[in-house]
Structures are given as structure tokens and as C-alpha cells.
PDB file of N, CA and C in Angstrom:
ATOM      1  N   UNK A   1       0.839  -1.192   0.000  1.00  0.00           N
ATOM      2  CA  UNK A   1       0.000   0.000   0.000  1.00  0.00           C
ATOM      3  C   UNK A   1       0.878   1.246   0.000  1.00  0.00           C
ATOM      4  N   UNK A   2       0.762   2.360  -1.027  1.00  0.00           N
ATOM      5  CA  UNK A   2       1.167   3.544  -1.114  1.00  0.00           C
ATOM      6  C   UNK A   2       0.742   4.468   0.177  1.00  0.00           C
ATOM      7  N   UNK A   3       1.777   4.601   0.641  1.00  0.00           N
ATOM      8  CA  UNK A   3       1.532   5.724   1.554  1.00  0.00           C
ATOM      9  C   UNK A   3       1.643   7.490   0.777  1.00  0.00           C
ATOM     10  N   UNK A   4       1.006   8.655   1.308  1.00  0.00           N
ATOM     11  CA  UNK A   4       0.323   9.757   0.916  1.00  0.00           C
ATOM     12  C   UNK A   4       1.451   9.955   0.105  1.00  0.00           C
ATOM     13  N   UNK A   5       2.614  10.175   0.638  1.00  0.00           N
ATOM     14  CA  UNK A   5       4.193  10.502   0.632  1.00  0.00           C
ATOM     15  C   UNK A   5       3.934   9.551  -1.207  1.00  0.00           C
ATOM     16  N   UNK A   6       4.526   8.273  -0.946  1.00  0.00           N
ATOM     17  CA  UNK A   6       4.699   7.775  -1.876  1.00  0.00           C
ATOM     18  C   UNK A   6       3.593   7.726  -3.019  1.00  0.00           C
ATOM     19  N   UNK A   7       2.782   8.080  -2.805  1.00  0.00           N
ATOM     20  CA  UNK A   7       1.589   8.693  -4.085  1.00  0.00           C
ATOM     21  C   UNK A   7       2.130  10.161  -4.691  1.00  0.00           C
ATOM     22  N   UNK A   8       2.246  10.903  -3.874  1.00  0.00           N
ATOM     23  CA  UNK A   8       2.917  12.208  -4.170  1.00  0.00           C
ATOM     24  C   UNK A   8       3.963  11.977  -5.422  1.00  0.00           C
ATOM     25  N   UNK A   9       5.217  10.884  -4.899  1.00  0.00           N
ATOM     26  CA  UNK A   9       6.099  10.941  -5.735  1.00  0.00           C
ATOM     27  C   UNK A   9       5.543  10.113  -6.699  1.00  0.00           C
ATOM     28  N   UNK A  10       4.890   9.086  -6.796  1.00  0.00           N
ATOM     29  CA  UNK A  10       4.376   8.411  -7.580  1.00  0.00           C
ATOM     30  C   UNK A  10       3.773   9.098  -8.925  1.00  0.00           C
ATOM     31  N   UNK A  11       3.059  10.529  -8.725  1.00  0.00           N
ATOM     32  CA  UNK A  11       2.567  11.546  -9.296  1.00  0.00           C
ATOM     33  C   UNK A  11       3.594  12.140 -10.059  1.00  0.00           C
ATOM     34  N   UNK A  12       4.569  12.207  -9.490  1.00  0.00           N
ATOM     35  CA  UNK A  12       5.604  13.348  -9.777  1.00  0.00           C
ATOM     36  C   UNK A  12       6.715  12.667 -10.865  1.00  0.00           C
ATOM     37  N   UNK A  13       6.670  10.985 -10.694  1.00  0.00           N
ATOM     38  CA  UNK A  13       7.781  10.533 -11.319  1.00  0.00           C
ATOM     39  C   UNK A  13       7.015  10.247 -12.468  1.00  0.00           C
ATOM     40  N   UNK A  14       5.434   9.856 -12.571  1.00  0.00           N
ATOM     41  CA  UNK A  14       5.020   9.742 -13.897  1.00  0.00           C
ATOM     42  C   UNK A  14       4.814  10.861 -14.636  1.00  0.00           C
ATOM     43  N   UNK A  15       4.701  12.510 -14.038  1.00  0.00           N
ATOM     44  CA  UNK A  15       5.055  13.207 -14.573  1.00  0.00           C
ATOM     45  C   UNK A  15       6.109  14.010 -15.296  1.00  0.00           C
ATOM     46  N   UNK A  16       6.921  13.740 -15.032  1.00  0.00           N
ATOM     47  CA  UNK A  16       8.555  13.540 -15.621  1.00  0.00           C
ATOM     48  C   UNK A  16       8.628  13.102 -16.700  1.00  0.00           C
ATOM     49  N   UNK A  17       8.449  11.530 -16.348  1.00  0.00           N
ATOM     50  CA  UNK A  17       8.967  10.428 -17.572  1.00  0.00           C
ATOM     51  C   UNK A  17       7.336  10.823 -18.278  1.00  0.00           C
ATOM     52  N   UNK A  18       6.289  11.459 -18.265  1.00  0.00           N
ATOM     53  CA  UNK A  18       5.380  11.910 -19.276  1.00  0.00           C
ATOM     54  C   UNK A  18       5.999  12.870 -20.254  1.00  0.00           C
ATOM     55  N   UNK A  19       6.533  13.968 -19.555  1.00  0.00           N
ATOM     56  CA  UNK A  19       6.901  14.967 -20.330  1.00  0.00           C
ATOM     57  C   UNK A  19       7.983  14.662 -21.234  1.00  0.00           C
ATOM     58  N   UNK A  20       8.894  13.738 -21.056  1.00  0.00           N
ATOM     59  CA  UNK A  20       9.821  13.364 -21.849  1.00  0.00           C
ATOM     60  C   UNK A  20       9.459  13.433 -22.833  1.00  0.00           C
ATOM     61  N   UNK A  21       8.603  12.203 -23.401  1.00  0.00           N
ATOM     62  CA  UNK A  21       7.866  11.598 -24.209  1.00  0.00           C
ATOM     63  C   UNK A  21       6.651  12.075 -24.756  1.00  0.00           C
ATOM     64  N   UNK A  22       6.250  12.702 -24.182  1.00  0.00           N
ATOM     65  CA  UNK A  22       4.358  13.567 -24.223  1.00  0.00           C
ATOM     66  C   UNK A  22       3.882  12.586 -24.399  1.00  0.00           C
ATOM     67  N   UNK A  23       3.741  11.485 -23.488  1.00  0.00           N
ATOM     68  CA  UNK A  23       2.876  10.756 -23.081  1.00  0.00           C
ATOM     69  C   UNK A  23       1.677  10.928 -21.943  1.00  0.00           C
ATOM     70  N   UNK A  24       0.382  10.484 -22.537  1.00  0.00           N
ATOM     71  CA  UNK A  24      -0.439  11.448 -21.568  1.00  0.00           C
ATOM     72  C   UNK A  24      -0.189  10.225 -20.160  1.00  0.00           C
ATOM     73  N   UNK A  25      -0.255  11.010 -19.018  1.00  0.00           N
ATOM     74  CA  UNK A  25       0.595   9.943 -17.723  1.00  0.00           C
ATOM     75  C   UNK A  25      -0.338   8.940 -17.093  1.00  0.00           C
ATOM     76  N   UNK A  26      -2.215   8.787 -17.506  1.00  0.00           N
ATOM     77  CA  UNK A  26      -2.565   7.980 -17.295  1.00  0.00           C
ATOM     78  C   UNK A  26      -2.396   6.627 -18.290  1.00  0.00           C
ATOM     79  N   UNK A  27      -1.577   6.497 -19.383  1.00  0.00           N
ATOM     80  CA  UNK A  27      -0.740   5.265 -20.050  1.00  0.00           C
ATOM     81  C   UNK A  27       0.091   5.224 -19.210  1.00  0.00           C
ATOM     82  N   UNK A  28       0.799   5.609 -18.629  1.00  0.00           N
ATOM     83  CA  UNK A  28       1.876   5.536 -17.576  1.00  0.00           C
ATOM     84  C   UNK A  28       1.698   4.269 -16.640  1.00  0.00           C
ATOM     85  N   UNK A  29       1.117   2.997 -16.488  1.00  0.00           N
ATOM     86  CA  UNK A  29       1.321   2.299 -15.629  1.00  0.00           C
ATOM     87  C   UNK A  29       2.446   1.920 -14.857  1.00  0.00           C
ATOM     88  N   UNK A  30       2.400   1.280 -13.768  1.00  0.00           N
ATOM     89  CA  UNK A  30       3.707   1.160 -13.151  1.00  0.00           C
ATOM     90  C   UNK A  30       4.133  -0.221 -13.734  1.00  0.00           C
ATOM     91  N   UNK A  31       3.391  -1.019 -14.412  1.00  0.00           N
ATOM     92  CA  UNK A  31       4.261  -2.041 -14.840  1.00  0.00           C
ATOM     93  C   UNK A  31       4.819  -2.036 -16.845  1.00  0.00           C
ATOM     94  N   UNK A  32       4.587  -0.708 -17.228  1.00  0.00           N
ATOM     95  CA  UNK A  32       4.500  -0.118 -18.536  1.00  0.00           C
ATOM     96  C   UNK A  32       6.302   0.034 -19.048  1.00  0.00           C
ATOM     97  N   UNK A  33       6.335  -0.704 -19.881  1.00  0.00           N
ATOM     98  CA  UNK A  33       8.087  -0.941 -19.723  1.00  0.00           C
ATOM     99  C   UNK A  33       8.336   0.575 -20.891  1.00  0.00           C
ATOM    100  N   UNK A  34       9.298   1.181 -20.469  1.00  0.00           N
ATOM    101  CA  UNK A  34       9.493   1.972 -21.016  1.00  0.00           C
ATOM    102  C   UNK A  34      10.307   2.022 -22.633  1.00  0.00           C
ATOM    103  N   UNK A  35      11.117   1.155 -22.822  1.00  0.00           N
ATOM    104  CA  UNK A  35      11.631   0.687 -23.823  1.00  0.00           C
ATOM    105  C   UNK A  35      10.641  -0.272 -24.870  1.00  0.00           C
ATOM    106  N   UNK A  36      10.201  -0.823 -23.945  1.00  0.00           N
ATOM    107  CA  UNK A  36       9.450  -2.164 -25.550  1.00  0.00           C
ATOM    108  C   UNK A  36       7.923  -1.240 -25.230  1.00  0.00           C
ATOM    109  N   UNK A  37       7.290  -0.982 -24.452  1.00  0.00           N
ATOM    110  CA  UNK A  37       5.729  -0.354 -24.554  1.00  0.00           C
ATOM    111  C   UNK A  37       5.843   1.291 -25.047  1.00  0.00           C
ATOM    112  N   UNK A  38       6.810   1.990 -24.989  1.00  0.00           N
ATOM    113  CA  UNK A  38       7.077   3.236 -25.509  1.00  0.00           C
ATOM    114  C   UNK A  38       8.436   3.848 -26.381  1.00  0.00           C
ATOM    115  N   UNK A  39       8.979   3.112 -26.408  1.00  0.00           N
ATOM    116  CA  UNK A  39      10.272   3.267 -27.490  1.00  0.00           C
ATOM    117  C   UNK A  39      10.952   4.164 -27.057  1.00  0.00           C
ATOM    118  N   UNK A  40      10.984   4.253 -25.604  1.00  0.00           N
ATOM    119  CA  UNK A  40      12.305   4.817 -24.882  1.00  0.00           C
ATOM    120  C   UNK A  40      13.481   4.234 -25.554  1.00  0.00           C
ATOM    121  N   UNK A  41      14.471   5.134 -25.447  1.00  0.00           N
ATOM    122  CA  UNK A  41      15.850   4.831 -25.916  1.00  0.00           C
ATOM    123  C   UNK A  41      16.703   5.600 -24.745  1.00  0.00           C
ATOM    124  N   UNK A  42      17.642   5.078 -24.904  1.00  0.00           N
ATOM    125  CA  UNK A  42      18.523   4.999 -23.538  1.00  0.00           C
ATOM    126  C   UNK A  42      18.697   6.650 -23.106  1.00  0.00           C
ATOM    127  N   UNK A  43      18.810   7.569 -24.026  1.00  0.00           N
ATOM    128  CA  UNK A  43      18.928   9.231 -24.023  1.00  0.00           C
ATOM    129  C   UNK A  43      17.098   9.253 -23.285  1.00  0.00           C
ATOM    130  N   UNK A  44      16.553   8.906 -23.642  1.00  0.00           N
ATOM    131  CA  UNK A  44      14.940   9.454 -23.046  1.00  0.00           C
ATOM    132  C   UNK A  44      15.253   8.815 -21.082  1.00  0.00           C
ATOM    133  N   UNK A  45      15.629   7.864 -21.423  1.00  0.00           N
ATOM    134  CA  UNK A  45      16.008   6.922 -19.927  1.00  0.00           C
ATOM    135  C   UNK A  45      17.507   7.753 -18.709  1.00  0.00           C
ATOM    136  N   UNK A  46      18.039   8.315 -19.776  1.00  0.00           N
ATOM    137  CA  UNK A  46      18.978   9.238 -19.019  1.00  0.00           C
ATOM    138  C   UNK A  46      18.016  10.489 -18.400  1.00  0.00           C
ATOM    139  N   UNK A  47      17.757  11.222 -19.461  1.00  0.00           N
ATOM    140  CA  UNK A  47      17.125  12.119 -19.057  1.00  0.00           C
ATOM    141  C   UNK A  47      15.983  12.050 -18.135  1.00  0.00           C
ATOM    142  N   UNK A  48      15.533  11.108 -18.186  1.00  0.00           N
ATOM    143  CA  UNK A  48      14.275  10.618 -16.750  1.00  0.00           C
ATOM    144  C   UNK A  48      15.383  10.810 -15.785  1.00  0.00           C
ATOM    145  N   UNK A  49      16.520  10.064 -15.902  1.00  0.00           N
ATOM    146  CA  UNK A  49      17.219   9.462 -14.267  1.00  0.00           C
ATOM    147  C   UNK A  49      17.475  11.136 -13.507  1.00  0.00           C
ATOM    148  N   UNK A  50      18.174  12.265 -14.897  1.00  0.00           N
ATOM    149  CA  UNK A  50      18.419  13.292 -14.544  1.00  0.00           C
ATOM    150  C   UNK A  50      17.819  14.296 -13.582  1.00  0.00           C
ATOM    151  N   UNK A  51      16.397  14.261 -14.555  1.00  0.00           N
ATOM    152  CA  UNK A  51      15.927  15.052 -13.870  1.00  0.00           C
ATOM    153  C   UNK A  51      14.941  14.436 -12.683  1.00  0.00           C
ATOM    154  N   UNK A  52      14.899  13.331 -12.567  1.00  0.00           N
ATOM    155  CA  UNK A  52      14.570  13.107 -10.683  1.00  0.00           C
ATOM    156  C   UNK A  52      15.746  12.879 -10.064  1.00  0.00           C
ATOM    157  N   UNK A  53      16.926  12.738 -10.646  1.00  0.00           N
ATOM    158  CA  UNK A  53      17.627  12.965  -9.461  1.00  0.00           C
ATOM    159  C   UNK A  53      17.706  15.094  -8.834  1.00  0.00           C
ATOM    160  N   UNK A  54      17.452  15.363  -9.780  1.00  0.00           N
ATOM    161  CA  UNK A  54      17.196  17.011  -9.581  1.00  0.00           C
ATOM    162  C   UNK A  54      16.221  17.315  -8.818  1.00  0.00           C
ATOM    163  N   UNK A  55      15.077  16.875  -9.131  1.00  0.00           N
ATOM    164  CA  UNK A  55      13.979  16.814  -8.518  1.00  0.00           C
ATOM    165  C   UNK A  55      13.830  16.332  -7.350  1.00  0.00           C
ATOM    166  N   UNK A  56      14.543  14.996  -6.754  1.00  0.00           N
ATOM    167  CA  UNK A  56      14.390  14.602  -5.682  1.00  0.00           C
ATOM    168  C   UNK A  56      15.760  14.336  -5.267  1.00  0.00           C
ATOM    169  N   UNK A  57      16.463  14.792  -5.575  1.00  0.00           N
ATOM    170  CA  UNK A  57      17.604  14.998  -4.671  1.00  0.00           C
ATOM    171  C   UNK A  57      18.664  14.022  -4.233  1.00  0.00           C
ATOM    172  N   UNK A  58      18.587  13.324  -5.133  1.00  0.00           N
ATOM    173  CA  UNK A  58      19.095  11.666  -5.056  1.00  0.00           C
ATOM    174  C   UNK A  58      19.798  10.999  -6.046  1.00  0.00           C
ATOM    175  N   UNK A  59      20.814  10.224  -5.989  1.00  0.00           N
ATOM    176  CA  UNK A  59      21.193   9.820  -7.004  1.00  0.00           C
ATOM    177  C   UNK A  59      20.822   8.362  -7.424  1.00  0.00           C
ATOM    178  N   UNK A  60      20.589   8.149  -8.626  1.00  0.00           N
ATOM    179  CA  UNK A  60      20.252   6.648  -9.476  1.00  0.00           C
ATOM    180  C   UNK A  60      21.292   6.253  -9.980  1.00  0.00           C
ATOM    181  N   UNK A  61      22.424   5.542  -9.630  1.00  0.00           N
ATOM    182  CA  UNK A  61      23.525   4.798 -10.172  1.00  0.00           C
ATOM    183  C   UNK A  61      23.414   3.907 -11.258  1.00  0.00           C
ATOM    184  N   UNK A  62      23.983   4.177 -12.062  1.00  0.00           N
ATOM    185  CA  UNK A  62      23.922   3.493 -13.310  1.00  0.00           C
ATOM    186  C   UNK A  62      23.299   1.640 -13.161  1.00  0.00           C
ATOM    187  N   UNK A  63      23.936   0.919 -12.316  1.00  0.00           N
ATOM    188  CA  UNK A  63      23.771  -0.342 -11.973  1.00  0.00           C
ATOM    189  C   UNK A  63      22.406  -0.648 -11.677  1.00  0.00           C
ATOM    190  N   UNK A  64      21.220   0.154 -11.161  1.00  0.00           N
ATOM    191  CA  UNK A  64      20.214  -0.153 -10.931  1.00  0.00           C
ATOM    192  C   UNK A  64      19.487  -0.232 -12.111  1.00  0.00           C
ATOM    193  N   UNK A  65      18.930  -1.646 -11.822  1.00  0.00           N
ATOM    194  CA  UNK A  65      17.765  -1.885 -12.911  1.00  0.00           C
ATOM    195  C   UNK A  65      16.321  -1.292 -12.789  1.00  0.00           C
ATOM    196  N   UNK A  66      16.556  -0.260 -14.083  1.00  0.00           N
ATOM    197  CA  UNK A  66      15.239   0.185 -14.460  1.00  0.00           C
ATOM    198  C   UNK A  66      14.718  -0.013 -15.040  1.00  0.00           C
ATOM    199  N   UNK A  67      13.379  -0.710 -15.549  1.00  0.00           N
ATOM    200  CA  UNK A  67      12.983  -0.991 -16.751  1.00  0.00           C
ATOM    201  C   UNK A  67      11.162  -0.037 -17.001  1.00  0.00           C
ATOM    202  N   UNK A  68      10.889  -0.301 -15.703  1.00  0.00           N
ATOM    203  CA  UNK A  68       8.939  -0.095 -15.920  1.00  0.00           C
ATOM    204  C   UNK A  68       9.018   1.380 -15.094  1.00  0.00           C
ATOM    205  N   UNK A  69       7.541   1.913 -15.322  1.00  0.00           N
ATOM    206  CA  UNK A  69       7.274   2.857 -14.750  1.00  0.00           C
ATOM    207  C   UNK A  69       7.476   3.082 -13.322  1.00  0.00           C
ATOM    208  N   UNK A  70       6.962   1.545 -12.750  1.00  0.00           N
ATOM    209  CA  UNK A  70       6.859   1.117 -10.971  1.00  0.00           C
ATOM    210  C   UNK A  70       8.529   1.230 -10.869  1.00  0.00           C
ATOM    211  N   UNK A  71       9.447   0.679 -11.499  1.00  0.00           N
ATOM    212  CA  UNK A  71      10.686   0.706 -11.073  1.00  0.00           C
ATOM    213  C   UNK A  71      11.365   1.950 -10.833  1.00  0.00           C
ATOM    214  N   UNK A  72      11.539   3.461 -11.506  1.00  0.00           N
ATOM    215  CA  UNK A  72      11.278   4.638 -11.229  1.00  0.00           C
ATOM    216  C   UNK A  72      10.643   5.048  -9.711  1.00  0.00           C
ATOM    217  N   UNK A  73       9.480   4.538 -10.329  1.00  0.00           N
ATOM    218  CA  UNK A  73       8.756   5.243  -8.859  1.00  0.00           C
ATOM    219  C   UNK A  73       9.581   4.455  -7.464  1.00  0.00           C
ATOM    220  N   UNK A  74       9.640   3.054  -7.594  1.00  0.00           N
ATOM    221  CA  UNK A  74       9.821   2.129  -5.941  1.00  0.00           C
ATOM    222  C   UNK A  74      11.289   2.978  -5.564  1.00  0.00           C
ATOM    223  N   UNK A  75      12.128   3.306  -6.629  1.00  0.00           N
ATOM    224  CA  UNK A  75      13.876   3.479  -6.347  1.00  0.00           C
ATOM    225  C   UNK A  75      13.483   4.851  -5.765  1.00  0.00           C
ATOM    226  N   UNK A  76      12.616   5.863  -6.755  1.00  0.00           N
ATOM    227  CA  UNK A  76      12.819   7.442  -5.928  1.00  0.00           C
ATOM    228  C   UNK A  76      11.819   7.044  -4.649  1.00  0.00           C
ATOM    229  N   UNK A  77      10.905   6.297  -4.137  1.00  0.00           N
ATOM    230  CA  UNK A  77      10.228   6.687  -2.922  1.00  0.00           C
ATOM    231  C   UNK A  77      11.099   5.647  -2.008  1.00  0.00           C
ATOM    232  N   UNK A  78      11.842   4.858  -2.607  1.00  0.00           N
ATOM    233  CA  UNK A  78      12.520   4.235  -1.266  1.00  0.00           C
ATOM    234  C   UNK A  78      14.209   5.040  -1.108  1.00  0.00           C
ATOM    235  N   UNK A  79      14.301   6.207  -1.531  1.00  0.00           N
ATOM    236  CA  UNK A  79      15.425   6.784  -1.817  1.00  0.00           C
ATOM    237  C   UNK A  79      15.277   8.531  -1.353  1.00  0.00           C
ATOM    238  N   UNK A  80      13.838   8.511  -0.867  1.00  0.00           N
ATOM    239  CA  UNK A  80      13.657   9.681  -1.176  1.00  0.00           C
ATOM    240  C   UNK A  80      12.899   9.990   0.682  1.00  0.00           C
ATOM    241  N   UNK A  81      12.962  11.180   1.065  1.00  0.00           N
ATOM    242  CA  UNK A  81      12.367  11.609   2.237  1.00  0.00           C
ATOM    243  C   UNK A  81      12.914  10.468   3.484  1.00  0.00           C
ATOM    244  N   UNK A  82      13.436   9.735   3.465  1.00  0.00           N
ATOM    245  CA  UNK A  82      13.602   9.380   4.723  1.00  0.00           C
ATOM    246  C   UNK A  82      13.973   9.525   6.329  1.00  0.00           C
ATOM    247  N   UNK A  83      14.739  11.155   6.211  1.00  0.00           N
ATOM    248  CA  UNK A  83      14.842  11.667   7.316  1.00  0.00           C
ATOM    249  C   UNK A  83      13.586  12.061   7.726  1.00  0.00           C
ATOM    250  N   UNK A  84      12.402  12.448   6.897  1.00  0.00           N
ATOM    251  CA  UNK A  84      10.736  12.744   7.025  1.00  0.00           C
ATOM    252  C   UNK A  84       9.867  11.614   7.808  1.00  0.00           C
ATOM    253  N   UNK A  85      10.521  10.604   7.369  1.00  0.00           N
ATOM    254  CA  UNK A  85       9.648   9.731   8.504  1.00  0.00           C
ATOM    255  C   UNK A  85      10.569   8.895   9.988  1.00  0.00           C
TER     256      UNK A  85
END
């Protein structure tokens, strides 16, 4: 279960990786692979990592596997606010 917090970012990271793409963000599922369901290419996939790490203040190391929308979201809300709770 999403807590308020993690809906927030949940909001925020499909809005991102929307704007990339101008994808409208309810296609955005969290299990919506970004490469084979939207023809992300690795420059659209950088630029996601970029700008939430800007956005949320955090860094995404190359090594982590990203593939779906949910994977985005689980890395920034388990990466993100924790001195908050």
C-alpha cells in the first residue's frame, strides 16, 4: 500500500517520464516498460534518471535496474524523504 508521501512521488515521477515523451501519464502504468511499450531509448532513460535525481535529490547509479514505470517510482520513494519519517 502507497503511503500519501509515496503517491505524491508516484505523481511526480510519472510526470517527468510523461513529459519526456508527451505521453499522456494515465498510459503511464507502473508495470508499462518503457523501452518495448514506448520506445524509450537509452537518451529518453537518461534524461528521466536526470531530472529526478534534480527533482528529488538523489542519485540513481547506473547499476540499478530500471525498466517499468513502478521501477522509477519504488527506487525514488525508497530513496527519497527518509529523514521525514
Amino acid at each position: 500500500m502507497l503511503t500519501t508521501t509515496d503517491k505524491a512521488i508516484e505523481r511526480e515521477v510519472i510526470r517527468i517520464i510523461s513529459k519526456t515523451k508527451e505521453i499522456r501519464p494515465a498510459r503511464l502504468q507502473a508495470n508499462a516498460r518503457l523501452l518495448q511499450d514506448f520506445g524509450f531509448d537509452t537518451v529518453d532513460v537518461v534524461d528521466i534518471i536526470l531530472e529526478l535525481e534534480k527533482n528529488f535529490q538523489i542519485v540513481i547509479p547506473d547499476e540499478v535496474p530500471i525498466h517499468t514505470v513502478g521501477d522509477f517510482v519504488e527506487y525514488v520513494a525508497s530513496h527519497t524523504f527518509r529523514e521525514a519519517s
